[in-house]
C-alpha atoms as a PDB file:
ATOM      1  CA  UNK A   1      20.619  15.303   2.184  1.00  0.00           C
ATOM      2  CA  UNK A   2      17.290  13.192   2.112  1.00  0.00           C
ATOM      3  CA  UNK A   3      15.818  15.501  -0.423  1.00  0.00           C
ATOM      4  CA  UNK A   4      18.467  14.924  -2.985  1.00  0.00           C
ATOM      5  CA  UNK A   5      17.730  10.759  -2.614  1.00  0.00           C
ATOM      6  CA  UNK A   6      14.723  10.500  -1.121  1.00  0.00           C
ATOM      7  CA  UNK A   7      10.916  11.734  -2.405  1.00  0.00           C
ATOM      8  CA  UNK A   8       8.072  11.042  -0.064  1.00  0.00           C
ATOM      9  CA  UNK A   9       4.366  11.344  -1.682  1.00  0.00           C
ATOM     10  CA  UNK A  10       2.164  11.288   1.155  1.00  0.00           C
ATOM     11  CA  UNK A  11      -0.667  12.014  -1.493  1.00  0.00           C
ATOM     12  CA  UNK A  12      -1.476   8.487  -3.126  1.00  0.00           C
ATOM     13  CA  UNK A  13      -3.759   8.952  -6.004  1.00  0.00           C
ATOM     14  CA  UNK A  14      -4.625   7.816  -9.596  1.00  0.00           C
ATOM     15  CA  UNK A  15      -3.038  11.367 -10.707  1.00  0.00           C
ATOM     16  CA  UNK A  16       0.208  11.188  -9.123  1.00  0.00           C
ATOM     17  CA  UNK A  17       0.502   7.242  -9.982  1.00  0.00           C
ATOM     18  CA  UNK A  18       0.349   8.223 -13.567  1.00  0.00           C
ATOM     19  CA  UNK A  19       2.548  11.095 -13.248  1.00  0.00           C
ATOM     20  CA  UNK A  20       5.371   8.787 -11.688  1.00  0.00           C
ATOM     21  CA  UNK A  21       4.661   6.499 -14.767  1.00  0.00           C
ATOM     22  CA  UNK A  22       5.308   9.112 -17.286  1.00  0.00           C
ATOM     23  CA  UNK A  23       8.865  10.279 -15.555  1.00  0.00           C
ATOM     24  CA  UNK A  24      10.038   6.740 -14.391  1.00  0.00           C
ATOM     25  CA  UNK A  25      11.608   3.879 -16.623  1.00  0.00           C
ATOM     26  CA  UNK A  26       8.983   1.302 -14.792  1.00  0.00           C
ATOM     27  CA  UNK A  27       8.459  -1.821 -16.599  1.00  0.00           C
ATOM     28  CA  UNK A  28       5.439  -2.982 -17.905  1.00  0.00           C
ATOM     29  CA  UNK A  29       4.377  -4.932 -15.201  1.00  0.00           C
ATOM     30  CA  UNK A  30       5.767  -2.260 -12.570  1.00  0.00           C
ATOM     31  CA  UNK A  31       3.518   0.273 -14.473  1.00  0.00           C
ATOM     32  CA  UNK A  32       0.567  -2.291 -14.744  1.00  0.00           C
ATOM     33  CA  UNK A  33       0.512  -2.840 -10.900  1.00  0.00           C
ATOM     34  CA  UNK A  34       0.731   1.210  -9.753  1.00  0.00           C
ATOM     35  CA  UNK A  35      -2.137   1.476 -11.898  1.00  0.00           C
ATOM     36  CA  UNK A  36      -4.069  -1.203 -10.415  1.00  0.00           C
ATOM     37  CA  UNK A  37      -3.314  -0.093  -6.991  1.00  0.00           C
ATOM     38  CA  UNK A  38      -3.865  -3.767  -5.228  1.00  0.00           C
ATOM     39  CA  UNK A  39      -2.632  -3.814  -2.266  1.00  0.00           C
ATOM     40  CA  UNK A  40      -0.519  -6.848  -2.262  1.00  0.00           C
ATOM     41  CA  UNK A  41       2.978  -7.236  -0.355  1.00  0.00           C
ATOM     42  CA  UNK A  42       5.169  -7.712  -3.320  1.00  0.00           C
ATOM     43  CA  UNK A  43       8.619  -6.801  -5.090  1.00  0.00           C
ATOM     44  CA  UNK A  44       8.731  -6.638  -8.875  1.00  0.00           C
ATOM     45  CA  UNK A  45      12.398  -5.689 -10.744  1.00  0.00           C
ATOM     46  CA  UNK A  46      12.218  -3.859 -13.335  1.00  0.00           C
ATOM     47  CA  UNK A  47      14.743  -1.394 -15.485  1.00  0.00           C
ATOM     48  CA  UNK A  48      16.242   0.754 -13.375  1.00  0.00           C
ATOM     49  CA  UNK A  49      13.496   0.438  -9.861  1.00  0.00           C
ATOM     50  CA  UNK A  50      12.348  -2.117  -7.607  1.00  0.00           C
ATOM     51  CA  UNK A  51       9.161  -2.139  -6.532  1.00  0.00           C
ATOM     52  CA  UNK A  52       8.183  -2.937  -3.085  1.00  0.00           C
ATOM     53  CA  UNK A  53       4.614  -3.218  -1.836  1.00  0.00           C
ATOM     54  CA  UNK A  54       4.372  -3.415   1.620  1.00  0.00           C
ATOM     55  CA  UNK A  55       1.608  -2.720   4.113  1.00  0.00           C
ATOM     56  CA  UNK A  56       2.209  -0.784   7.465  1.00  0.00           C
ATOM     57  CA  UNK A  57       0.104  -1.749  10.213  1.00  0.00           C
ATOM     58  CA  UNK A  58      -1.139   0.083  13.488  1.00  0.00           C
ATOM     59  CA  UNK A  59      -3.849  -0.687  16.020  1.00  0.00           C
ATOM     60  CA  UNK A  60      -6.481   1.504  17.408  1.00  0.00           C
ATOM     61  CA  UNK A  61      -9.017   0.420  19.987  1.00  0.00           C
ATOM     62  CA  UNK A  62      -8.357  -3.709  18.887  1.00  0.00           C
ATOM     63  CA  UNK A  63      -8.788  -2.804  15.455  1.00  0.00           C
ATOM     64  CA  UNK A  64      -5.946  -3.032  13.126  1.00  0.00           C
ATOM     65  CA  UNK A  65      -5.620  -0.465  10.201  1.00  0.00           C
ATOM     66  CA  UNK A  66      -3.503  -1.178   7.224  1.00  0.00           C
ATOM     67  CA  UNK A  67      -1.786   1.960   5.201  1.00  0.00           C
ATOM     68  CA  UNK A  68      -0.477   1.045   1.866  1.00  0.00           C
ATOM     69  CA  UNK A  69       3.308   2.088   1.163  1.00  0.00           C
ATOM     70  CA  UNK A  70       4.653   1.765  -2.025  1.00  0.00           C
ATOM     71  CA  UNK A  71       8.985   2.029  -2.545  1.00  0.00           C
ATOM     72  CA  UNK A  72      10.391   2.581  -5.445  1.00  0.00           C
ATOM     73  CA  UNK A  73      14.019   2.094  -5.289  1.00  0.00           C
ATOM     74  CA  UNK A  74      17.268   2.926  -7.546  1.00  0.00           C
ATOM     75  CA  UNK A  75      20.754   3.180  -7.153  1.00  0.00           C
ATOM     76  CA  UNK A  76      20.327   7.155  -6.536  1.00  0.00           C
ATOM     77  CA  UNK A  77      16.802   7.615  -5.468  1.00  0.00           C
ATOM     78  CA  UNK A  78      13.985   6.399  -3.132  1.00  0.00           C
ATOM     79  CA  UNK A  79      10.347   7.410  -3.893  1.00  0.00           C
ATOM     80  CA  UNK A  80       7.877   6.680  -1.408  1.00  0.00           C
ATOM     81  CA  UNK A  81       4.188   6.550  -2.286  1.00  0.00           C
ATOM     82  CA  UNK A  82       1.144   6.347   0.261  1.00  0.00           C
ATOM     83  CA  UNK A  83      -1.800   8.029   1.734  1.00  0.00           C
ATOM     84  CA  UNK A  84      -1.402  10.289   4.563  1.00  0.00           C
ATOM     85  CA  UNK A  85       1.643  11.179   6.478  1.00  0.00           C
ATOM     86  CA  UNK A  86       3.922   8.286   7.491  1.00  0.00           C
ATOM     87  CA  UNK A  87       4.709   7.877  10.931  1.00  0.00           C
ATOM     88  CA  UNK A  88       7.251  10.659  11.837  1.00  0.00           C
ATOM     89  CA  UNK A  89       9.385   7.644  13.695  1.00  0.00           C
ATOM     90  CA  UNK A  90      10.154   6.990  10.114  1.00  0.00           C
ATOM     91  CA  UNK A  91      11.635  10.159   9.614  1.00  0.00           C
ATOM     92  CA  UNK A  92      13.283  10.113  12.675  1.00  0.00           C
ATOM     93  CA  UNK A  93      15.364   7.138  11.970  1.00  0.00           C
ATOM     94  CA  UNK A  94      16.552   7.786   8.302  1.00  0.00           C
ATOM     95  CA  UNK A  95      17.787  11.478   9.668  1.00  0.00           C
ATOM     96  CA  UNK A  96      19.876  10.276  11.977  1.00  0.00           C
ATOM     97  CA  UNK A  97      21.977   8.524  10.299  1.00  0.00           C
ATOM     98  CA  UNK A  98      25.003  10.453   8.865  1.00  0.00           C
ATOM     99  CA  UNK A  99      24.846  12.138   6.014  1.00  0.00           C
ATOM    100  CA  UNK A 100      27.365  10.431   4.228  1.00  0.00           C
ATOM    101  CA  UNK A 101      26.010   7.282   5.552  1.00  0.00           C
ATOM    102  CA  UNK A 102      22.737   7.486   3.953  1.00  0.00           C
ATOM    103  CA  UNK A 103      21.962   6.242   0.945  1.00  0.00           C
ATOM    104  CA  UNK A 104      18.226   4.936  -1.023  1.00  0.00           C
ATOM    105  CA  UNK A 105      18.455   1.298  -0.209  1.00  0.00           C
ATOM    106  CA  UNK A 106      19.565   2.231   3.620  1.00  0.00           C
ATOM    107  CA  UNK A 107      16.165   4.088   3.655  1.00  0.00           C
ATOM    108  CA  UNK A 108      14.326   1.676   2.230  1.00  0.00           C
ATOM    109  CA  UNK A 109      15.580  -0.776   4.498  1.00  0.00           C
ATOM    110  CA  UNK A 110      14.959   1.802   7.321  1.00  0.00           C
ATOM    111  CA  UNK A 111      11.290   1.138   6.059  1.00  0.00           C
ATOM    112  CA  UNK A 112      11.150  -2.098   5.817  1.00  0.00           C
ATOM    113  CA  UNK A 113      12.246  -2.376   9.337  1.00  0.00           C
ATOM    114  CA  UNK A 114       9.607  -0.341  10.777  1.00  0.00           C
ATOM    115  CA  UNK A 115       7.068  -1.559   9.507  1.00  0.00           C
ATOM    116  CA  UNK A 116       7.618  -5.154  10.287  1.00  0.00           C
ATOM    117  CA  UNK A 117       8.488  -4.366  13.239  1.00  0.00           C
ATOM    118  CA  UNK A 118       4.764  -2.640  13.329  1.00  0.00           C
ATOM    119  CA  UNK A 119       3.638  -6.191  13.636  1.00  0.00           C
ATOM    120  CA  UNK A 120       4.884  -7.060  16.944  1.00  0.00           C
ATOM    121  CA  UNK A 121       2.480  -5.103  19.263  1.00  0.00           C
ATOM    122  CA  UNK A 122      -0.526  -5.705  17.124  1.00  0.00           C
ATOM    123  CA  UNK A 123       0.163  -9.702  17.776  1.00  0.00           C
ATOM    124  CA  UNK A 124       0.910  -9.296  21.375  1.00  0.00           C
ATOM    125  CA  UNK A 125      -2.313  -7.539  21.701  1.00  0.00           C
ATOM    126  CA  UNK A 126      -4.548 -10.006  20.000  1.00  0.00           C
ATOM    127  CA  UNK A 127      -2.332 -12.774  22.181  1.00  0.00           C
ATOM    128  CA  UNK A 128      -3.431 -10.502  25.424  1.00  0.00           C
ATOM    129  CA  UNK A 129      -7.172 -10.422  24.122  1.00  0.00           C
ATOM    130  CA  UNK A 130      -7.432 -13.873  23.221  1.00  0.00           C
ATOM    131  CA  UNK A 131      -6.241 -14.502  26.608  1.00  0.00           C
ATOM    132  CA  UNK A 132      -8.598 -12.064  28.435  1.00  0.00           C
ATOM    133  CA  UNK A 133     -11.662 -14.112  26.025  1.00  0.00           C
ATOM    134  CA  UNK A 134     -10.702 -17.439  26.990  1.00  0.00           C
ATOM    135  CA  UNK A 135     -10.682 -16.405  30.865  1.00  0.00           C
ATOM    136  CA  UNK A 136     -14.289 -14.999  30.601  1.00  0.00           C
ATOM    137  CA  UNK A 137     -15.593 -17.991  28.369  1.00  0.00           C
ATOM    138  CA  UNK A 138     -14.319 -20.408  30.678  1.00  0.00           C
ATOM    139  CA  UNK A 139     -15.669 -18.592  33.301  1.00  0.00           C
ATOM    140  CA  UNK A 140     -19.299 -17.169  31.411  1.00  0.00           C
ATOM    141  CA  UNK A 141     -19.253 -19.299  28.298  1.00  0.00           C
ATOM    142  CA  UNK A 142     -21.870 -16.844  26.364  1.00  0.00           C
ATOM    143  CA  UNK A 143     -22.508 -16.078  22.570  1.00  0.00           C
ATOM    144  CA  UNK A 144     -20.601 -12.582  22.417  1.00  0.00           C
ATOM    145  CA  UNK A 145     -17.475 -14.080  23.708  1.00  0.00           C
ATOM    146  CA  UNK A 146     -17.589 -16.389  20.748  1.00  0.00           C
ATOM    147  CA  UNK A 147     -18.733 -13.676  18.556  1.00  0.00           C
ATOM    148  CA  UNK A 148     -15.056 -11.574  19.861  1.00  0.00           C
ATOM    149  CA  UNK A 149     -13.441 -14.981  18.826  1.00  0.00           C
ATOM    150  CA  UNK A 150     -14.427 -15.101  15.039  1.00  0.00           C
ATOM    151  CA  UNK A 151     -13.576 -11.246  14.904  1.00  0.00           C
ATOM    152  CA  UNK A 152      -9.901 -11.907  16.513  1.00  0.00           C
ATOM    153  CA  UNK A 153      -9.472 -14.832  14.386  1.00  0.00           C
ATOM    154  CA  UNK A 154     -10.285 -13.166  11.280  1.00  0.00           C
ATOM    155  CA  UNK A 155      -7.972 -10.186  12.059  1.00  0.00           C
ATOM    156  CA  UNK A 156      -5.189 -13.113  12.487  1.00  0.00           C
ATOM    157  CA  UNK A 157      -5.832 -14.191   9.355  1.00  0.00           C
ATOM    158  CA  UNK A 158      -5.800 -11.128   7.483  1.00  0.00           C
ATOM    159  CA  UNK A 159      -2.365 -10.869   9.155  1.00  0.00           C
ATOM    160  CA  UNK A 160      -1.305 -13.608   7.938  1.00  0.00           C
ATOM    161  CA  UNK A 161      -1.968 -12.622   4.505  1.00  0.00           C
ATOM    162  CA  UNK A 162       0.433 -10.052   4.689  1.00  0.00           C
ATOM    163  CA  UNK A 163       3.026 -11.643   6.998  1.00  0.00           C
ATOM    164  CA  UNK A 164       3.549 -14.629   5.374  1.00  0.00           C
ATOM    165  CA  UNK A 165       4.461 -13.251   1.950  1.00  0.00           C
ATOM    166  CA  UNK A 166       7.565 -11.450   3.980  1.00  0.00           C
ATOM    167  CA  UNK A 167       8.903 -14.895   5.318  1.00  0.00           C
END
């Protein structure tokens, strides 16, 4: 049932941008921003889609790591655009929803879901970090530590860029 609503294009290049141009009504500033390729959480209306630009987050080793997802939605059809495989959970959830249930904005809300709720470890991590850092400079004040600081702050920042746009 997916197949017949929903497209996924795990392949996210200048190509296949233009290609969804050519066979989508997109709007001119829908068309303007695939092109572009900025990744900036955003929705744009336009014609017959929505746009949504989100960005899905994940940590590895304290580092967080962005992956741009792009949703185009309709009343009959979701196309998903971004680079690399999505997480299966993703694919998990919309399949197990019944059939008849599913439909292109319940899958883009399935989405949407994840990957906010992507956010929550990634900020209890940095909270457990920042913790761990302020016990050792307390302890061994020393120019690393503070060094560790700037980088945490700096990744809380560049989560905020994206967060706050969603609130």
């Amino acid at each position: 049932m997916t197949d017949k609503i929903w497209h996924d294009i795990s392949e996210d290049s200048l190509e296949v941008r233009q290609s969804l141009i050519e066979k989508l009504n997109l709007s001119e500033l829908q068309r303007r921003i695939l092109i572009e390729n900025r990744w900036l959480p955003q929705a744009v209306e336009g014609g017959d889609w929505l746009m949504i630009k989100a960005e899905i987050p994940s940590i590895e080793r304290r580092n967080v790591h962005w992956q741009g997802l792009t949703i185009l939605l309709s009343k009959n059809k979701v196309i998903t655009l971004h680079r690399d495989e999505l997480d299966s959970e993703v694919a998990e959830r919309i399949e197990a929803y019944r059939p008849g249930a599913l439909s292109p904005s319940l899958i883009a809300a399935t989405m949407i879901q994840f990957t906010v709720e992507q956010y929550m470890p990634i900020l209890n991590s940095i909270d457990d970090v920042t913790d761990q850092l302020e016990d050792t400079m307390i302890r061994d004040p020393g120019k690393h530590q503070l060094q560790q600081l700037f980088v945490y702050k700096r990744q809380l920042a560049d989560l905020r860029k994206v967060i706050l746009p969603l609130m």
